[in-house]
Protein backbone atom coordinates (compact mmCIF):
# COMPACT_ATOMS: atom_id res chain seq x y z
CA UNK A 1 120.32 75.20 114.61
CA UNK A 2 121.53 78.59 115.51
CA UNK A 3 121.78 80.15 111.31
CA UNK A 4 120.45 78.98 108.00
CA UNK A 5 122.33 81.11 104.85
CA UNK A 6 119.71 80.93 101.71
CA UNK A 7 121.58 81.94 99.04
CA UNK A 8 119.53 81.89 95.39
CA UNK A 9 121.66 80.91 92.56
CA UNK A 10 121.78 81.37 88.79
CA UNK A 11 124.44 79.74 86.36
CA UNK A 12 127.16 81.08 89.16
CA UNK A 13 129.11 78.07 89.10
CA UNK A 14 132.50 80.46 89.20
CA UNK A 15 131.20 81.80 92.46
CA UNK A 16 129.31 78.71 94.76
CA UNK A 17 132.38 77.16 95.59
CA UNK A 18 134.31 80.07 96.81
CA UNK A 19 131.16 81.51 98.65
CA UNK A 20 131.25 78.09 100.76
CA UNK A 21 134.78 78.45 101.13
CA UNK A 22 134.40 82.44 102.55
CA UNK A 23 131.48 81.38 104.83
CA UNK A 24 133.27 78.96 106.32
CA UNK A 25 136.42 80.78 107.29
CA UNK A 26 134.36 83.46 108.69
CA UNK A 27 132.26 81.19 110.75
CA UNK A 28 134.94 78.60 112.01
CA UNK A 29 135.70 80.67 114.98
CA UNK A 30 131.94 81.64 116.19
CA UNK A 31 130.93 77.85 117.18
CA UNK A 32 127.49 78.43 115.60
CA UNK A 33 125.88 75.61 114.30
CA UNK A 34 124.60 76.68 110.20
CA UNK A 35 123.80 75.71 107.02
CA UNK A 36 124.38 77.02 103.52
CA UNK A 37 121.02 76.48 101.33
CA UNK A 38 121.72 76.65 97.87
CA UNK A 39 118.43 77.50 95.69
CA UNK A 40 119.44 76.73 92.09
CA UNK A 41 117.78 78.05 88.66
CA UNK A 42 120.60 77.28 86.55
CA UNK A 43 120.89 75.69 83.45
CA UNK A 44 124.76 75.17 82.99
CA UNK A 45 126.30 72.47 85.11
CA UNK A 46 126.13 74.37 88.44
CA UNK A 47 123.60 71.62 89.98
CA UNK A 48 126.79 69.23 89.33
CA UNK A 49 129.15 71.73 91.32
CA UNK A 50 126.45 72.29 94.16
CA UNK A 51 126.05 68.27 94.35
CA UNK A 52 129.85 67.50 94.76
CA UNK A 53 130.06 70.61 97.58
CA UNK A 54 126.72 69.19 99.28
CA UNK A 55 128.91 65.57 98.99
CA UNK A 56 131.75 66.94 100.16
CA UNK A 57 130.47 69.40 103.11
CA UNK A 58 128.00 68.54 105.70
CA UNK A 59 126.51 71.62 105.87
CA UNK A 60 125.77 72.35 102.24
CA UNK A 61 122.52 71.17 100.58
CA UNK A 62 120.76 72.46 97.62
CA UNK A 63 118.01 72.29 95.83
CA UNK A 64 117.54 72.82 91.92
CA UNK A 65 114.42 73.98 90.43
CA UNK A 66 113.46 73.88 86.49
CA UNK A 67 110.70 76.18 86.46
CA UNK A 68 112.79 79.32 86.65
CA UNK A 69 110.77 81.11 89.12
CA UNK A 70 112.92 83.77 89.86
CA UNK A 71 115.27 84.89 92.74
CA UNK A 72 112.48 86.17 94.87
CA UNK A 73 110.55 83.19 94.82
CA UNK A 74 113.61 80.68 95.27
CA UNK A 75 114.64 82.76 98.37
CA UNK A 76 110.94 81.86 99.59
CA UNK A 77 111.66 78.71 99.03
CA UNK A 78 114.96 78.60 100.82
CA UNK A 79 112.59 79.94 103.78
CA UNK A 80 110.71 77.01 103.74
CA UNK A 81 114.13 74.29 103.46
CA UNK A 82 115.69 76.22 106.15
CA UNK A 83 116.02 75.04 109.99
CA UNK A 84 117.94 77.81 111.72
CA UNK A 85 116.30 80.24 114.56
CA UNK A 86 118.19 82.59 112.13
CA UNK A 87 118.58 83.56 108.86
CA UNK A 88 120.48 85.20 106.54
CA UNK A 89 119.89 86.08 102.75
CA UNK A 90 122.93 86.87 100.12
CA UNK A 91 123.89 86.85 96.22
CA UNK A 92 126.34 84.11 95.42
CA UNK A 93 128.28 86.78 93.20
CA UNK A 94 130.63 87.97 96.37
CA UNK A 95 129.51 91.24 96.04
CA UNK A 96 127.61 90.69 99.04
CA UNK A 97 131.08 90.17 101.74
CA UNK A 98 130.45 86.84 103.86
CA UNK A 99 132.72 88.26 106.47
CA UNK A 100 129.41 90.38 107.93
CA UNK A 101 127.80 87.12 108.83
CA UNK A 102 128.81 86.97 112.50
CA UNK A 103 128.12 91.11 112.77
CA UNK A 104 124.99 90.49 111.36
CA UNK A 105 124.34 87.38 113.42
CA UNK A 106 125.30 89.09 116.87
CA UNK A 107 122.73 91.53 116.28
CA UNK A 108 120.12 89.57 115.54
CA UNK A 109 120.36 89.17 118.97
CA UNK A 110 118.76 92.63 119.69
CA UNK A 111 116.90 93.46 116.09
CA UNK A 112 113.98 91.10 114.52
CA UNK A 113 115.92 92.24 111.09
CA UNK A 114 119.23 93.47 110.14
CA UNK A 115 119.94 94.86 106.71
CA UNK A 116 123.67 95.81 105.62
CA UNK A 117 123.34 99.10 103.76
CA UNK A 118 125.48 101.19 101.34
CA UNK A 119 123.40 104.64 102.24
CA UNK A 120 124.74 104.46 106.48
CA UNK A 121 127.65 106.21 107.41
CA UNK A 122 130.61 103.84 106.34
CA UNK A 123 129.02 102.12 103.35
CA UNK A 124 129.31 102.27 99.61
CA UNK A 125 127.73 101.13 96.56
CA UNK A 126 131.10 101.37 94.55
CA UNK A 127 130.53 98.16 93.28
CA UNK A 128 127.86 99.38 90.74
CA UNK A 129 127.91 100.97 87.78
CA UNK A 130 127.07 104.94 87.04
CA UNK A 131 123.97 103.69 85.23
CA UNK A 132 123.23 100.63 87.97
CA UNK A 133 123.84 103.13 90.70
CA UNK A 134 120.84 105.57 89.10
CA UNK A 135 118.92 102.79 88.36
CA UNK A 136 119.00 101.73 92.07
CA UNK A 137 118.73 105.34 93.30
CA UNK A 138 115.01 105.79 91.46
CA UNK A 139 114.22 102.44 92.59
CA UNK A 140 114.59 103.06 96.39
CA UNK A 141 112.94 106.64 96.07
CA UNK A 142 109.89 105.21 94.27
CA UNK A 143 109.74 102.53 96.86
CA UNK A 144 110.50 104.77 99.95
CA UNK A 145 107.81 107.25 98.41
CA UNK A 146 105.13 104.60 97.65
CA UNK A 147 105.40 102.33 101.15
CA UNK A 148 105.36 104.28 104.69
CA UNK A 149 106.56 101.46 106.36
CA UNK A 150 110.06 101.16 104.51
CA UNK A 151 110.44 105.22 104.93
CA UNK A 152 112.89 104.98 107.65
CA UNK A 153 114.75 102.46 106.22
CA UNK A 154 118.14 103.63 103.61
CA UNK A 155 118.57 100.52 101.93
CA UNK A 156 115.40 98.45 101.31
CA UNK A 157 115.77 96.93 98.06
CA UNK A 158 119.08 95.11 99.19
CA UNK A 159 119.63 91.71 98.74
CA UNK A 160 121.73 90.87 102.05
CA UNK A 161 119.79 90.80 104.91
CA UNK A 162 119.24 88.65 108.49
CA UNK A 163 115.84 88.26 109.82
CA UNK A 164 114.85 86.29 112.98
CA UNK A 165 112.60 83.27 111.66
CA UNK A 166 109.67 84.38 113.84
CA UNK A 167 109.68 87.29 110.96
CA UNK A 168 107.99 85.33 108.44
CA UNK A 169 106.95 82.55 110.66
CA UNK A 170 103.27 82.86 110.22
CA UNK A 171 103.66 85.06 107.05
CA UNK A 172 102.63 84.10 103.43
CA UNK A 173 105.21 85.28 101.02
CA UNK A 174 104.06 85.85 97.64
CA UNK A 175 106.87 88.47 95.83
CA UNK A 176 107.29 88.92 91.77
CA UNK A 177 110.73 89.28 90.45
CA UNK A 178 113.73 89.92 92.46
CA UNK A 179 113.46 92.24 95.63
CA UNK A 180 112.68 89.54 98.55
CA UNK A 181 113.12 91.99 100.85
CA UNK A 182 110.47 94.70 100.24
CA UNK A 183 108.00 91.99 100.66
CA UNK A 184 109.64 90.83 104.05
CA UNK A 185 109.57 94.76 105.39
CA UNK A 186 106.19 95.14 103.85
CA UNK A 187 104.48 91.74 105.32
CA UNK A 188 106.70 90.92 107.91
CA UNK A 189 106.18 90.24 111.58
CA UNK A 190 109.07 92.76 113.47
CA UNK A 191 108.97 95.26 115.45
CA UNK A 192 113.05 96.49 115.09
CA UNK A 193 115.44 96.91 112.43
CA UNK A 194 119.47 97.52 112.12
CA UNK A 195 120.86 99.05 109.73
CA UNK A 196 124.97 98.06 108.91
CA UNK A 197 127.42 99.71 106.65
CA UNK A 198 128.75 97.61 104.22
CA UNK A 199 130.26 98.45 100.98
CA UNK A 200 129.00 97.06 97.67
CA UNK A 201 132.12 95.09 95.72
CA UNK A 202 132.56 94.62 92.38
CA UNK A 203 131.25 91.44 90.47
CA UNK A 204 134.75 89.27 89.17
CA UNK A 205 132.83 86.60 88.29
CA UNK A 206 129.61 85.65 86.20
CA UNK A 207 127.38 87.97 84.53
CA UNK A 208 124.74 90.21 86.20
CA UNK A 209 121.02 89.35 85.60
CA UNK A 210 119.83 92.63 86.21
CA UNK A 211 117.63 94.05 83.20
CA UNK A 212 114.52 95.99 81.96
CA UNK A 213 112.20 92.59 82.67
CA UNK A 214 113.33 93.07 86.37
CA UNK A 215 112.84 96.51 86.42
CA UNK A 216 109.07 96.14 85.32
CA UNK A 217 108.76 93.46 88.08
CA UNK A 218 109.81 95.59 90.51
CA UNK A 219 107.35 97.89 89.49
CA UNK A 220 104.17 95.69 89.41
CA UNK A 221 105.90 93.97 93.20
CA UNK A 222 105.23 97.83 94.11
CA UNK A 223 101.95 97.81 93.13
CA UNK A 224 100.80 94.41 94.70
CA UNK A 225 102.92 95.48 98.22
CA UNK A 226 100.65 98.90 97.96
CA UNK A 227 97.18 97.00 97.34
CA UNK A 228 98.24 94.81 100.44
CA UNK A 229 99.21 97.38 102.61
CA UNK A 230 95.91 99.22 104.13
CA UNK A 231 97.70 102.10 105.34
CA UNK A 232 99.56 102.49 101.88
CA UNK A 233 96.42 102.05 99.94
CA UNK A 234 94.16 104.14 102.09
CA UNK A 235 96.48 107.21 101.45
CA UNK A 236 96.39 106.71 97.43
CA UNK A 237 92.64 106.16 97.75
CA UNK A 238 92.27 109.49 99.55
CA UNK A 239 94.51 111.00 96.80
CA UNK A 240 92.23 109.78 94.07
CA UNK A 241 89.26 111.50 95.89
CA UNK A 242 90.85 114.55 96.46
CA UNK A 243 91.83 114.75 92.65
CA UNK A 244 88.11 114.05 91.89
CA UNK A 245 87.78 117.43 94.59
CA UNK A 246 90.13 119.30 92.91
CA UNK A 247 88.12 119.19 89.56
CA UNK A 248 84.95 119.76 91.62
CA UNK A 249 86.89 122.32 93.28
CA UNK A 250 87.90 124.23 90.00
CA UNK A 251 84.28 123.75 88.56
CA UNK A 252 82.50 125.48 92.01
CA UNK A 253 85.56 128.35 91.41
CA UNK A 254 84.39 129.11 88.44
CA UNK A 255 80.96 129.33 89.19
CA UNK A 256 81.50 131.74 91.72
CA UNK A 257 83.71 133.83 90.02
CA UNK A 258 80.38 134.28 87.39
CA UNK A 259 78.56 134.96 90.60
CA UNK A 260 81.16 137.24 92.26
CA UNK A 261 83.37 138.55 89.54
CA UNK A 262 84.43 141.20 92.62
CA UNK A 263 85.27 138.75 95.48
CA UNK A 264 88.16 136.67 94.39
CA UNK A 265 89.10 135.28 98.14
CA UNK A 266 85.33 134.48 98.88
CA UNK A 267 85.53 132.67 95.50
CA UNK A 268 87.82 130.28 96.26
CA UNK A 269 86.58 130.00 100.22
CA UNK A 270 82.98 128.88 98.69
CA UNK A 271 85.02 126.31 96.06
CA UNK A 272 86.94 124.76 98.45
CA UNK A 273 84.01 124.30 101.02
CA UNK A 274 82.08 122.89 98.34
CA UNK A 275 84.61 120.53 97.65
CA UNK A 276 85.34 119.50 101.49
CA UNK A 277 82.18 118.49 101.51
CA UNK A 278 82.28 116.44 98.44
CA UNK A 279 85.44 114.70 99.76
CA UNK A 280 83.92 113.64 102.94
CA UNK A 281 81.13 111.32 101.87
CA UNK A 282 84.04 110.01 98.97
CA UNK A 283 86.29 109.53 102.10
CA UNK A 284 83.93 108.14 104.38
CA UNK A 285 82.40 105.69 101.72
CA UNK A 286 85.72 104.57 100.48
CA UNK A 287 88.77 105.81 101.91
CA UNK A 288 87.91 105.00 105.54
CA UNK A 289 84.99 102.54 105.09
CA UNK A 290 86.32 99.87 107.32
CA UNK A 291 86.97 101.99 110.09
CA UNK A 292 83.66 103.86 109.91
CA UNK A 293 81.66 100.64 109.69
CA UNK A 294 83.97 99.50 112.72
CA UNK A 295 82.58 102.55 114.81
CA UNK A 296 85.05 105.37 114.67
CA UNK A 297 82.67 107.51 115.64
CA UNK A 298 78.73 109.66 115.22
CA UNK A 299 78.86 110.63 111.61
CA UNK A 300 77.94 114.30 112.86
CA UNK A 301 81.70 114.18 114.54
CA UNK A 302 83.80 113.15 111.81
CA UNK A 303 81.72 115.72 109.93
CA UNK A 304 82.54 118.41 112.43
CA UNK A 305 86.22 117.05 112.76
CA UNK A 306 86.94 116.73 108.62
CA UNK A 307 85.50 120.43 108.79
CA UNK A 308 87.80 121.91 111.20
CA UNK A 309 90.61 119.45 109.80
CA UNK A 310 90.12 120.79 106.28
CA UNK A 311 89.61 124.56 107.40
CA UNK A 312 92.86 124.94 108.29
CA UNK A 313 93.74 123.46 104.39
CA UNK A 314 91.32 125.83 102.85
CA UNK A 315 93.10 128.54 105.12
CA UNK A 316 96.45 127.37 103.51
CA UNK A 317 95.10 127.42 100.27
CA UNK A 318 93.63 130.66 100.38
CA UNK A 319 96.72 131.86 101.55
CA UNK A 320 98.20 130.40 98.51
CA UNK A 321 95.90 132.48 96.26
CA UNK A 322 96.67 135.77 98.02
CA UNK A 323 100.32 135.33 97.61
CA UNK A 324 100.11 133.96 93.89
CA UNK A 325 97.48 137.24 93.57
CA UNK A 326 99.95 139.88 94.73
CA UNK A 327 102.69 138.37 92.64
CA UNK A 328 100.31 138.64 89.69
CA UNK A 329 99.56 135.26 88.79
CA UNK A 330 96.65 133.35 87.90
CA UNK A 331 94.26 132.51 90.77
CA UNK A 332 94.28 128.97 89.34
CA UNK A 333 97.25 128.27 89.86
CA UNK A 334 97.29 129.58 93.82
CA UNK A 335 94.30 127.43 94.07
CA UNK A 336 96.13 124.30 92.91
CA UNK A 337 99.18 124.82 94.80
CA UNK A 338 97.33 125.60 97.56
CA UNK A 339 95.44 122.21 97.28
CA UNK A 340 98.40 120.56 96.97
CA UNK A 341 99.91 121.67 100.37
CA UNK A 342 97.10 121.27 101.99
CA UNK A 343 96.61 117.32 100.70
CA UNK A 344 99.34 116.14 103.68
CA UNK A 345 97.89 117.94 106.53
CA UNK A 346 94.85 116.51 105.52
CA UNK A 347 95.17 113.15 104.91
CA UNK A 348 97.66 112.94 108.11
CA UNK A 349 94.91 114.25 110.83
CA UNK A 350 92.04 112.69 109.36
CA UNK A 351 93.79 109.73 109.46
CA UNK A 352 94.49 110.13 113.23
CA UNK A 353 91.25 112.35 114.52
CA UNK A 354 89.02 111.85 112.49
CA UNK A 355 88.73 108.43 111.67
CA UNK A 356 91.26 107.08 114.04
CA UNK A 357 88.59 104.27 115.29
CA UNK A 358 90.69 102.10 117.33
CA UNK A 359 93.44 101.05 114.90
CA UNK A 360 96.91 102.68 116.57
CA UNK A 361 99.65 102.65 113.49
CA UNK A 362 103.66 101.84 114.75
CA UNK A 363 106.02 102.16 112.62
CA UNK A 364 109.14 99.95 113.27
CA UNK A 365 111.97 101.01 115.38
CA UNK A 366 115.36 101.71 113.00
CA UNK A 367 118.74 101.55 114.09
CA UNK A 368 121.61 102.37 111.94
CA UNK A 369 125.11 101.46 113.03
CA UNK A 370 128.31 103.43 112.15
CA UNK A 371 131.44 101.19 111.79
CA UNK A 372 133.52 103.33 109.85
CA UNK A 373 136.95 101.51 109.04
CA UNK A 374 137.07 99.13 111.66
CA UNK A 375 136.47 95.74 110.52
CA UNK A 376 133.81 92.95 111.56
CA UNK A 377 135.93 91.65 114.36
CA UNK A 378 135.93 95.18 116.20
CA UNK A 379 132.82 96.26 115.76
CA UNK A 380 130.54 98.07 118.65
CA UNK A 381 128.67 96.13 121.03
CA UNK A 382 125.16 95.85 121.95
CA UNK A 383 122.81 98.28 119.35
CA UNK A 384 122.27 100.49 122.17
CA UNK A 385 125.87 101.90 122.26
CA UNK A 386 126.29 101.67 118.56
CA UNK A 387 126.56 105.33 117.16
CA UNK A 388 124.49 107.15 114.49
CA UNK A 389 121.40 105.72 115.49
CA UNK A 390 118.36 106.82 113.63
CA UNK A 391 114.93 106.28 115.17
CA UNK A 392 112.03 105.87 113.17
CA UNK A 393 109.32 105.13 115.35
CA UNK A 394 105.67 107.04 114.82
């Protein structure tokens, strides 16, 4: 079977039957072989509506589920039901346009994933409202900001996507609350992903679940994706021990200020080198335990290395004192700043030199396709003559 649509329902019984109907205009002339999974949590009569379509179409089956999971979960579930090599996950509420299928179908052929977005050239998200639209806005950022992996990507808390079934063929789903597809990006077997525009449309029909429960399970879905991810939790780990260094940092400052009221710069050179030091056995205990009990290296060279590595932070943050000195400001507050610049540059290296061990990171490859106005039917060829593409490879 060449496509499996999961689409996860709730009380949409205004919606299911003209979703079938769209999909199957749109797909009549492509000569694909599909089917439309329904995943049902509703509890008006749209079970009866989804057994009289599944009667009356061939390629329409369902499944109804009492428990209530949630719309992450019955997607996962509609993962396991499907049998296309394909697959493709949408809302029932026709916000999400059918007529993308076959775009998003075709290239499949070249991407493991393919999200339609409505941050790429050509998209739109006028379909939400001011407050929905801010709402989404802070949750992207905070997911963006808290997962490297979905960094390159504009629209990953969508809920229209395509994925190639060897994506999650050998992956254990386990999401809370409604964004399926941070958990795909985040646990996901792929190595490219397409970006398409699309534009968001407004709901006609049926009533929005979207509330503040959601919005909490997004946040603790965050959390769990971050205590999966070893990259993503290495780099908060190595924040929490530099915060612990910043307090040893300000307690060594002002112990050398009592020793050398006169020499300010040496002050904070001594404090900061006093903390480095203090960071590395935090770091090499915890933050990169696995890879120094793998054999990244003597522990005299990742000494040496974190040394030279955090020199050039405690240069920064020195520099960062003079400046905040000649403007007339508190040292402590140059210090801090300066500690805070310095926190990338250090966790980036360190990460790569200094315990790189033998574990290379690759970040997928992104795409991002401009269509502009032309419809589905005209759209660009193969990805690699699309324009606007964005490559987010590391």
């Amino acid at each position: 079977m060449d496509l499996s649509i999961v689409i996860p329902t709730y009380n949409e019984r205004d919606n299911v039957r003209l979703i079938v109907t769209e999909i199957q205009q749109v797909l009549a002339v492509q000569g694909c072989l599909y089917e439309i999974i329904f995943v049902d949590d509703s509890c008006d009569d749209t079970p009866q509506v989804l057994e009289e379509l599944s009667r009356q179409y061939s390629e329409v089956r369902y499944i109804h589920r009492s428990d209530k999971k949630g719309l992450a979960t019955a997607v996962v579930t509609g993962f396991h039901q499907s049998r296309g090599k394909n697959i493709v996950v949408m809302d029932c509420d026709l916000q999400h346009p059918p007529a993308l299928i076959p775009l998003i179908l075709k290239r499949l052929s070249e991407a493991d994933i393919v999200i339609p977005s409505r941050f790429v050239a050509g998209g739109s998200d006028g379909g939400l409202s001011l407050w929905r639209k801010a709402v989404s806005w802070v949750a992207r950022v905070i997911g963006r900001v808290s997962i490297s992996k979905i960094r390159d990507i504009s629209d990953c808390t969508g809920g229209y996507f395509g994925l190639r079934r060897k994506v999650i063929k050998k992956v254990k789903l386990d999401p809370i609350g409604w964004k399926i597809l941070l958990e795909v990006l985040v646990k996901g077997d792929y190595r490219t992903v397409h970006e398409i525009p699309y534009s968001f449309a407004v709901r006609d029909r049926g009533v929005s679940k979207m509330g503040i429960r959601e919005q909490w399970n997004y946040l603790r879905h965050l959390t769990k994706l971050v205590k999966s991810s070893p990259e993503d939790r290495r780099f908060y780990s190595f924040c929490l021990v530099g915060s612990l260094g910043v307090a040893v940092n300000m307690l060594a400052l002002t112990m050398a200020l009592q020793l050398f009221p006169a020499a300010k710069i040496a002050a904070s050179v001594i404090a900061s080198f006093i903390a480095m030091v203090h960071n590395f056995l935090w770091n090499e205990g915890v933050t990169w335990k696995t890879r120094h009990q793998a054999g990244a290296g003597p522990r005299l060279a990742q000494f040496i290395k974190f040394v030279v590595v955090c020199g050039f932070g405690i240069g920064l943050t020195a520099l960062f004192v003079r400046a905040f000195l000649g403007l007339g400001l508190s040292i402590y507050f140059g210090q801090l700043t300066g500690i805070i610049a310095a926190t990338y540059w250090n966790f980036t290296i360190n990460d790569r030199w200094t315990w790189s061990g033998a574990t290379t990171r690759v970040k997928p490859l992104v795409t991002q396709e401009y269509i502009g106005k032309l419809s589905w039917r005209e759209a660009p060829g193969p990805i690699g003559t699309v324009l606007g593409q964005k490559r987010g490879t590391k």
